[in-house]
C-alpha atoms as a PDB file:
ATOM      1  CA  UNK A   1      40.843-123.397-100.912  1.00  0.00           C
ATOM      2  CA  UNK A   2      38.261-120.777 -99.924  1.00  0.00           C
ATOM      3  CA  UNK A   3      35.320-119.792-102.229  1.00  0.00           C
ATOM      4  CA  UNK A   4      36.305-116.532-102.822  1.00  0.00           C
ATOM      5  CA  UNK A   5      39.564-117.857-104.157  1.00  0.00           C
ATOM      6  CA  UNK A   6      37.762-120.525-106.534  1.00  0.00           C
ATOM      7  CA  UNK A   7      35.499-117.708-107.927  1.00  0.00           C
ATOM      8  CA  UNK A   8      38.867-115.520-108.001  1.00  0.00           C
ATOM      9  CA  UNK A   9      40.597-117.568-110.527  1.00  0.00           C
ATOM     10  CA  UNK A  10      37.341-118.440-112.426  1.00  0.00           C
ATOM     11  CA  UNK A  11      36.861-114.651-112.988  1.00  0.00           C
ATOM     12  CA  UNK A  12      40.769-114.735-114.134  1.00  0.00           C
ATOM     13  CA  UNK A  13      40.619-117.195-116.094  1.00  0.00           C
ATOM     14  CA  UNK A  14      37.292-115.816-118.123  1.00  0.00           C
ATOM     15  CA  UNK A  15      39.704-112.475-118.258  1.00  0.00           C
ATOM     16  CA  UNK A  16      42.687-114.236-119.520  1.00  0.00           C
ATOM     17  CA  UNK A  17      40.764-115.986-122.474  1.00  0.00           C
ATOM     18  CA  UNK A  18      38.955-112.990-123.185  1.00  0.00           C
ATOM     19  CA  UNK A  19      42.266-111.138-123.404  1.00  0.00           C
ATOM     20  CA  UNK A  20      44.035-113.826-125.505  1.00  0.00           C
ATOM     21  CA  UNK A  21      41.044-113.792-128.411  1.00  0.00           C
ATOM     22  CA  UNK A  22      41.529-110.101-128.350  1.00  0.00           C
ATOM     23  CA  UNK A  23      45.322-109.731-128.423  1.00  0.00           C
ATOM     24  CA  UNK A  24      45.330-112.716-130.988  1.00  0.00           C
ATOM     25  CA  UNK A  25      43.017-111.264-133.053  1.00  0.00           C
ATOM     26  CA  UNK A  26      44.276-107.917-133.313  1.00  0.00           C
ATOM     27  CA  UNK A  27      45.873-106.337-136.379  1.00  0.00           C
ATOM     28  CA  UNK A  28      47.787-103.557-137.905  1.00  0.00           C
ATOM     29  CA  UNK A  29      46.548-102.719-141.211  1.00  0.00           C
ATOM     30  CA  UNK A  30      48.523-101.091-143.436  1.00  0.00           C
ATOM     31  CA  UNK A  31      47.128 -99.053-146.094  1.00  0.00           C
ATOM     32  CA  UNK A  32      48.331-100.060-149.686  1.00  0.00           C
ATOM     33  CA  UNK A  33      47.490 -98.566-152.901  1.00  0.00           C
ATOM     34  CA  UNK A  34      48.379 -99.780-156.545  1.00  0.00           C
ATOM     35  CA  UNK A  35      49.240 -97.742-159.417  1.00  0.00           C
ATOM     36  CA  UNK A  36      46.888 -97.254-162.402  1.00  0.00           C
ATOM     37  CA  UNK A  37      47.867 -99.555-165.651  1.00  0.00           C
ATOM     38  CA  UNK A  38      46.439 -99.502-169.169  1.00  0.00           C
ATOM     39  CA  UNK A  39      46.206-102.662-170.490  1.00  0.00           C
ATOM     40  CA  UNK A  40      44.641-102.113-174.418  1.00  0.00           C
ATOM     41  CA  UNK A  41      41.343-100.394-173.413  1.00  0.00           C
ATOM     42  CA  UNK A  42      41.196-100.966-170.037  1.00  0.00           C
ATOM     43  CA  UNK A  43      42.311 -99.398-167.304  1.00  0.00           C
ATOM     44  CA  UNK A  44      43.652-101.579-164.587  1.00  0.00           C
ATOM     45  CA  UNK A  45      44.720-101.241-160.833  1.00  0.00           C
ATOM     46  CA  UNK A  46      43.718 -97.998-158.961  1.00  0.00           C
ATOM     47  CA  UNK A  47      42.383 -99.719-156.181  1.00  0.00           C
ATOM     48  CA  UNK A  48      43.484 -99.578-152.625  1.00  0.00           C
ATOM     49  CA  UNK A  49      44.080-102.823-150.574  1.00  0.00           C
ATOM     50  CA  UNK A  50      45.995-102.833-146.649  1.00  0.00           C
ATOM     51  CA  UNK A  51      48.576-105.492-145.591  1.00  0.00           C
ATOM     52  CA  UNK A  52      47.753-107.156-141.868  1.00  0.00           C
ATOM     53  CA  UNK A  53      49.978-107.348-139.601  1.00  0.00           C
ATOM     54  CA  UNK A  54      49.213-109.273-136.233  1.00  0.00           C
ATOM     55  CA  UNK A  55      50.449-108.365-133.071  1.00  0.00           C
ATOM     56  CA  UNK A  56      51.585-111.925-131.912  1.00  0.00           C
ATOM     57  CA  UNK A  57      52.510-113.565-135.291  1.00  0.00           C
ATOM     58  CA  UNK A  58      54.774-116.360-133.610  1.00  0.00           C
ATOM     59  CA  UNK A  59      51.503-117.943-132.127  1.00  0.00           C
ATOM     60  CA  UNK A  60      52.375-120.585-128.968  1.00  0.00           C
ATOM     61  CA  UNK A  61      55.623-121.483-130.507  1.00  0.00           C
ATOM     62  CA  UNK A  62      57.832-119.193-128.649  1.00  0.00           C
ATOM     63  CA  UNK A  63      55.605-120.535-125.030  1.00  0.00           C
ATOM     64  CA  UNK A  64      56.293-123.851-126.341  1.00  0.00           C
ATOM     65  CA  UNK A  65      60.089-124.042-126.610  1.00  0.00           C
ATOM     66  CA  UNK A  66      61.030-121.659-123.836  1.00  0.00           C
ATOM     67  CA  UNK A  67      59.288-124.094-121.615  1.00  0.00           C
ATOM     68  CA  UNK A  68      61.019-127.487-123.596  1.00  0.00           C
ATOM     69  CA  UNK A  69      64.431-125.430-122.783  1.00  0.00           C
ATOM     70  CA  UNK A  70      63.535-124.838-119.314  1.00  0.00           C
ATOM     71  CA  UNK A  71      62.385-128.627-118.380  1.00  0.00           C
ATOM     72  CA  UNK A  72      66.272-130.000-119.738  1.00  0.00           C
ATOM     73  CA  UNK A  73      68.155-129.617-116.576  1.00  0.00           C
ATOM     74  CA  UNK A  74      64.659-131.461-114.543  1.00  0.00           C
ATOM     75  CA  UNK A  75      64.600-134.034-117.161  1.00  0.00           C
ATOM     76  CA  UNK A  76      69.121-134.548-116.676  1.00  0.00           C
ATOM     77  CA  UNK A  77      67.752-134.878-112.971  1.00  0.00           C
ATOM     78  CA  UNK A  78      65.382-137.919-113.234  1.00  0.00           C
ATOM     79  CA  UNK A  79      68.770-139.468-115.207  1.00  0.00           C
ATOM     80  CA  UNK A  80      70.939-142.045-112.843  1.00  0.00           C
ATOM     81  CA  UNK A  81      73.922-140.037-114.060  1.00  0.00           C
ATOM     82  CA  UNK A  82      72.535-136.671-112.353  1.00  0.00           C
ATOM     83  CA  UNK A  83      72.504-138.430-108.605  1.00  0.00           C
ATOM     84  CA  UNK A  84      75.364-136.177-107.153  1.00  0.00           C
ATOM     85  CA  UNK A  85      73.403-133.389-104.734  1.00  0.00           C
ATOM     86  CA  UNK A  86      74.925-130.533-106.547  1.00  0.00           C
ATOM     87  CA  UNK A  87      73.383-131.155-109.926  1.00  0.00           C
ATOM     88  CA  UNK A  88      70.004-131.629-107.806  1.00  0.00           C
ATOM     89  CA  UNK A  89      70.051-128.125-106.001  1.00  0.00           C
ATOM     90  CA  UNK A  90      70.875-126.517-109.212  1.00  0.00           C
ATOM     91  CA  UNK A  91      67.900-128.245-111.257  1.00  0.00           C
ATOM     92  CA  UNK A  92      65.954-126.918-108.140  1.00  0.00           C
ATOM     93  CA  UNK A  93      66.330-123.476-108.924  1.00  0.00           C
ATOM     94  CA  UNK A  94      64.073-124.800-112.492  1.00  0.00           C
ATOM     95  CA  UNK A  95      61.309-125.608-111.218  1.00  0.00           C
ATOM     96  CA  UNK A  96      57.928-123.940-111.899  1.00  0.00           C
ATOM     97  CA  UNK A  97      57.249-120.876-109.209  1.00  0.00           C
ATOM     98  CA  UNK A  98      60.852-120.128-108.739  1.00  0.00           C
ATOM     99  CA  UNK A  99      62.258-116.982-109.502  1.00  0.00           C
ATOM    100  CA  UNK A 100      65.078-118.169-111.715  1.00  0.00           C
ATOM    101  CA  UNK A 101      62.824-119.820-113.980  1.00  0.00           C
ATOM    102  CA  UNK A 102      60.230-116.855-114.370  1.00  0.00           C
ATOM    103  CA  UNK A 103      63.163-115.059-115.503  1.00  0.00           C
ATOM    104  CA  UNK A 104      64.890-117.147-117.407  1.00  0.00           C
ATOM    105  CA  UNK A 105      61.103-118.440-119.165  1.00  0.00           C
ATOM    106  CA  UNK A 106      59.904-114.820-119.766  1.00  0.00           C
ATOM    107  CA  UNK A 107      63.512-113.922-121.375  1.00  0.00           C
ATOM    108  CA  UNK A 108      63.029-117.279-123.575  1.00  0.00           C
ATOM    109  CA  UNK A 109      59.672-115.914-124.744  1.00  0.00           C
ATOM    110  CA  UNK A 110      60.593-113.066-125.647  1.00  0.00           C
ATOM    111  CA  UNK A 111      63.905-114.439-127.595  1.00  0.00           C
ATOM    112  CA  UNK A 112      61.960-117.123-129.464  1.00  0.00           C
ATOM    113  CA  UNK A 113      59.013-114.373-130.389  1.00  0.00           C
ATOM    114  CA  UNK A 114      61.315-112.131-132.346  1.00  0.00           C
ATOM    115  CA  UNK A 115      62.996-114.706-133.638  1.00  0.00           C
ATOM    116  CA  UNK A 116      60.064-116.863-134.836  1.00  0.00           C
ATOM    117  CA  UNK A 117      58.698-113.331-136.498  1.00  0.00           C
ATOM    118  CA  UNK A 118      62.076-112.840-138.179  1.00  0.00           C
ATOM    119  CA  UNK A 119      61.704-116.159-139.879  1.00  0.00           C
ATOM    120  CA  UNK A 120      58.433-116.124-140.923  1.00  0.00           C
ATOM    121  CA  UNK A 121      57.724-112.792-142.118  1.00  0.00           C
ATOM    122  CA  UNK A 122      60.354-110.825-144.328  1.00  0.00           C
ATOM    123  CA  UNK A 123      59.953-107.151-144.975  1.00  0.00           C
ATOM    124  CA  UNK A 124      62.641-106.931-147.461  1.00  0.00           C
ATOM    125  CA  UNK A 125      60.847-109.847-149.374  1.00  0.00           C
ATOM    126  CA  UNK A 126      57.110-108.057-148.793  1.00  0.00           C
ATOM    127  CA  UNK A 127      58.445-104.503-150.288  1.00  0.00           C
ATOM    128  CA  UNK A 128      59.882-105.888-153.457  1.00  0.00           C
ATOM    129  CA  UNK A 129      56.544-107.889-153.664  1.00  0.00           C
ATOM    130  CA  UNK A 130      54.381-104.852-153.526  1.00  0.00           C
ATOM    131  CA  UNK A 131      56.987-102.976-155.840  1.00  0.00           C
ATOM    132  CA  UNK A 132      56.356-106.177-158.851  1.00  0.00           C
ATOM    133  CA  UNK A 133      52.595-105.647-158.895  1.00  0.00           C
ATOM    134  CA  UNK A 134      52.500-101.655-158.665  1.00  0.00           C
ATOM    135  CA  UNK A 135      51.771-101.368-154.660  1.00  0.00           C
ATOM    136  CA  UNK A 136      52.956 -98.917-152.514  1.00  0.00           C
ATOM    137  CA  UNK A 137      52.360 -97.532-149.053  1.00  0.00           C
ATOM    138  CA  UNK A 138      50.914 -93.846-149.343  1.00  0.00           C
ATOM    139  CA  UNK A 139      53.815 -91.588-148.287  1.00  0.00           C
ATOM    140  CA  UNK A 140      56.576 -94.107-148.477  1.00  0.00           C
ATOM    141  CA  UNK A 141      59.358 -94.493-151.385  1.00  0.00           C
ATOM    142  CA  UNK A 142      58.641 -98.251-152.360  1.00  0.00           C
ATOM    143  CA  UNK A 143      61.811-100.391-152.064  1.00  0.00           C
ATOM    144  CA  UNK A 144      64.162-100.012-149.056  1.00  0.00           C
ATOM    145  CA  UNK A 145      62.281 -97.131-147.779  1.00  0.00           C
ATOM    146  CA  UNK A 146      58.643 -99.474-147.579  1.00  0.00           C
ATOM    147  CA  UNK A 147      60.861-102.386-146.503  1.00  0.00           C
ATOM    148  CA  UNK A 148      62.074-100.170-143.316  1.00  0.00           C
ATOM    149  CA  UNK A 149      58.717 -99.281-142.705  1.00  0.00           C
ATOM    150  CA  UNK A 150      57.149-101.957-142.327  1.00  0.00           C
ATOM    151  CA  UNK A 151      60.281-103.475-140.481  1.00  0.00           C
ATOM    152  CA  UNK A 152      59.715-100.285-138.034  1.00  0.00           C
ATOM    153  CA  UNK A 153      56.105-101.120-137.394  1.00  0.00           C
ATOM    154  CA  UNK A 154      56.648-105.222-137.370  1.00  0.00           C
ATOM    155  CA  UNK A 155      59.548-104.434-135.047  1.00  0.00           C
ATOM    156  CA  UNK A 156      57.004-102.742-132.422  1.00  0.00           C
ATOM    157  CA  UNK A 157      54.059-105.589-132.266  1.00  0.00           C
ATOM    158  CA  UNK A 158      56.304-107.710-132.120  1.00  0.00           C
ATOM    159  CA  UNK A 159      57.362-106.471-129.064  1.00  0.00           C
ATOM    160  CA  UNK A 160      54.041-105.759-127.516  1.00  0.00           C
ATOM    161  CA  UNK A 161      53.413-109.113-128.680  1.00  0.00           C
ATOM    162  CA  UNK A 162      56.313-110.631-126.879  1.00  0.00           C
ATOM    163  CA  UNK A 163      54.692-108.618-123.472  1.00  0.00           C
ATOM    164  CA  UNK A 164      51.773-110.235-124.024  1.00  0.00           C
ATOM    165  CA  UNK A 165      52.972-113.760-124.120  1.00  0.00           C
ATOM    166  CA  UNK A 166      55.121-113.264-121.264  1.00  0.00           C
ATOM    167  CA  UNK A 167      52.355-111.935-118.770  1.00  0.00           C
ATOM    168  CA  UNK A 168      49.984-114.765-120.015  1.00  0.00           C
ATOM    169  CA  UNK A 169      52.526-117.093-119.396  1.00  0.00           C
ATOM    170  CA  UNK A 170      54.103-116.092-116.135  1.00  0.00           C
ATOM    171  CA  UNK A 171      50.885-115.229-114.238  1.00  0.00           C
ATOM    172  CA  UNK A 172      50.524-118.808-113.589  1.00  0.00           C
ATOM    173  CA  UNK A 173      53.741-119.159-112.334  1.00  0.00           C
ATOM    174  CA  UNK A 174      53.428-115.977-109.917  1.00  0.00           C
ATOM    175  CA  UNK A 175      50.021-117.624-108.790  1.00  0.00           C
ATOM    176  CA  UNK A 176      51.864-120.870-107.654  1.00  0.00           C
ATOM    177  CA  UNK A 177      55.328-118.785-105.854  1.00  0.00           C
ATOM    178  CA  UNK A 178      51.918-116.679-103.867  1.00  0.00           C
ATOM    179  CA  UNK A 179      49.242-118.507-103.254  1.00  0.00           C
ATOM    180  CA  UNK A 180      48.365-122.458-101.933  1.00  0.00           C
ATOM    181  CA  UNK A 181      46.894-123.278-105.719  1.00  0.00           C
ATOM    182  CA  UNK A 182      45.893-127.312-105.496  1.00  0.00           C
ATOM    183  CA  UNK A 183      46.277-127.426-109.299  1.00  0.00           C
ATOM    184  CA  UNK A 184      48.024-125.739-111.856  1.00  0.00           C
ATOM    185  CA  UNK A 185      46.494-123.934-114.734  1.00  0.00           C
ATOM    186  CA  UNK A 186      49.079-123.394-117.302  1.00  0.00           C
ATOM    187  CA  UNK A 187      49.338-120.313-119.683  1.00  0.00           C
ATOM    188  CA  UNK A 188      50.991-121.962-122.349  1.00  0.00           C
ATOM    189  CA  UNK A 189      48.102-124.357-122.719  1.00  0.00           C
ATOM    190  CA  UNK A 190      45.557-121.254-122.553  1.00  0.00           C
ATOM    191  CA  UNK A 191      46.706-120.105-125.247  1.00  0.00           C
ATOM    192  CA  UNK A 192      47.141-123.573-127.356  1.00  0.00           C
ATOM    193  CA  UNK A 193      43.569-123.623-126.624  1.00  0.00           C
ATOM    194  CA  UNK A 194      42.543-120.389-127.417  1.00  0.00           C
ATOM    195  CA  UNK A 195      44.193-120.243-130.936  1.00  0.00           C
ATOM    196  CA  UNK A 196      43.076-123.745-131.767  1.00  0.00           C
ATOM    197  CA  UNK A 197      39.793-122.693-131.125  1.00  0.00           C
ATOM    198  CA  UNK A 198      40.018-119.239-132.827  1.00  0.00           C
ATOM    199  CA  UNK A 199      41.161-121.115-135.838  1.00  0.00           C
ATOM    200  CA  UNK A 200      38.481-123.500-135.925  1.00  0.00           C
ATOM    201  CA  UNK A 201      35.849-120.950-136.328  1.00  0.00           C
ATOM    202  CA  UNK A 202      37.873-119.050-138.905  1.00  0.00           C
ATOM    203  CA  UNK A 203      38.131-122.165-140.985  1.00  0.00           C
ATOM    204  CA  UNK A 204      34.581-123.229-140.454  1.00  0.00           C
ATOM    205  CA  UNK A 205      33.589-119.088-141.271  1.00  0.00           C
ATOM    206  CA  UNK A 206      35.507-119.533-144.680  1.00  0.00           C
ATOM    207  CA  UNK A 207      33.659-122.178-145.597  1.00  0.00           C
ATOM    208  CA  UNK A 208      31.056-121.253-144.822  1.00  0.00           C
ATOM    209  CA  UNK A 209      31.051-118.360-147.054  1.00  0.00           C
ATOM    210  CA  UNK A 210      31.921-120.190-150.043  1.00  0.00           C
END
């Protein structure tokens, strides 16, 4: 490997982190203000608050079990029962680099992202929720109306979200079907490292403030 192509990927891999912490610690705040309540004397509420929404709020899972999916039919292949040559071309067409599996791993990604998000985060759940304690979004009906809203918004990071998994996790792969790369540098475990590490600091930040 030539010099230039060692400092090439260096300089992509310092991009690539830098665009992970940035994409992973983006958010889309939501404005929410609460309704004015007397309790006795004192007035209560009033205030204004917002409601964060990240862009990628599945995290690595949806890297992590597209790729378990994708190593099955190389895994049936190292089986005794998997000797016959057809089985073997066919688990040949899964291996990293090859166009079947970029397409079938980016696809995966982007299944497992929306449906990760759909499990995790309700909107439905989050509108009644502001509705109990007298929140609402400025310009919205609360109820169904907020719910939809913020199902609207959720709805599109979660799809720029799913992008950005996919090219993080695919450049690697178009690296190896291009160029003669003596190692491989996997995005999957970029961003494992990435967020591990992003969450380290947050955790030792909160403590550190209290």
């Amino acid at each position: 490997v030539s010099t230039i192509m060692i400092l090439a990927l260096f300089v992509l891999l310092i991009v690539t982190i830098l665009f992970v912490v940035f994409m992973e610690r983006a958010l889309r705040k939501i404005i929410i203000n609460y309704h004015k309540r007397q309790m006795g004397n004192k007035m209560y509420g009033g205030e204004s608050s917002h409601l964060p929404l990240k862009i990628n709020m599945a995290g690595v899972i949806p890297a992590i079990f597209a790729s378990a999916l994708l190593l099955l039919p190389v895994t049936f292949s190292n089986f005794n029962i998997s000797d016959n040559e057809t089985f073997l071309n066919i688990s040949s067409f899964f291996t990293q680099g090859q166009p079947l599996y970029m397409l079938l791993y980016g696809s995966g990604i982007v299944f497992f992202t929306f449906f990760y998000t759909s499990i995790t985060f309700n909107p439905t759940e989050t509108a009644d929720n502001l509705r109990k304690y007298g929140g609402f979004i400025p310009g919205i009906r609360p109820g169904e109306s907020t719910a939809l809203y913020i199902e609207n918004i959720l709805t599109k990071l979660t799809t720029i979200g799913a992008l950005y998994l996919t090219l993080v996790c695919l450049m690697p792969e178009f690296l190896i079907a291009n160029y003669p790369i003596p190692f491989y540098l996997g995005g999957a475990s970029i961003l494992i490292v990435v967020v591990v590490a992003i969450d380290t600091v947050t955790q030792i930040q909160t403590r550190l403030m209290s």
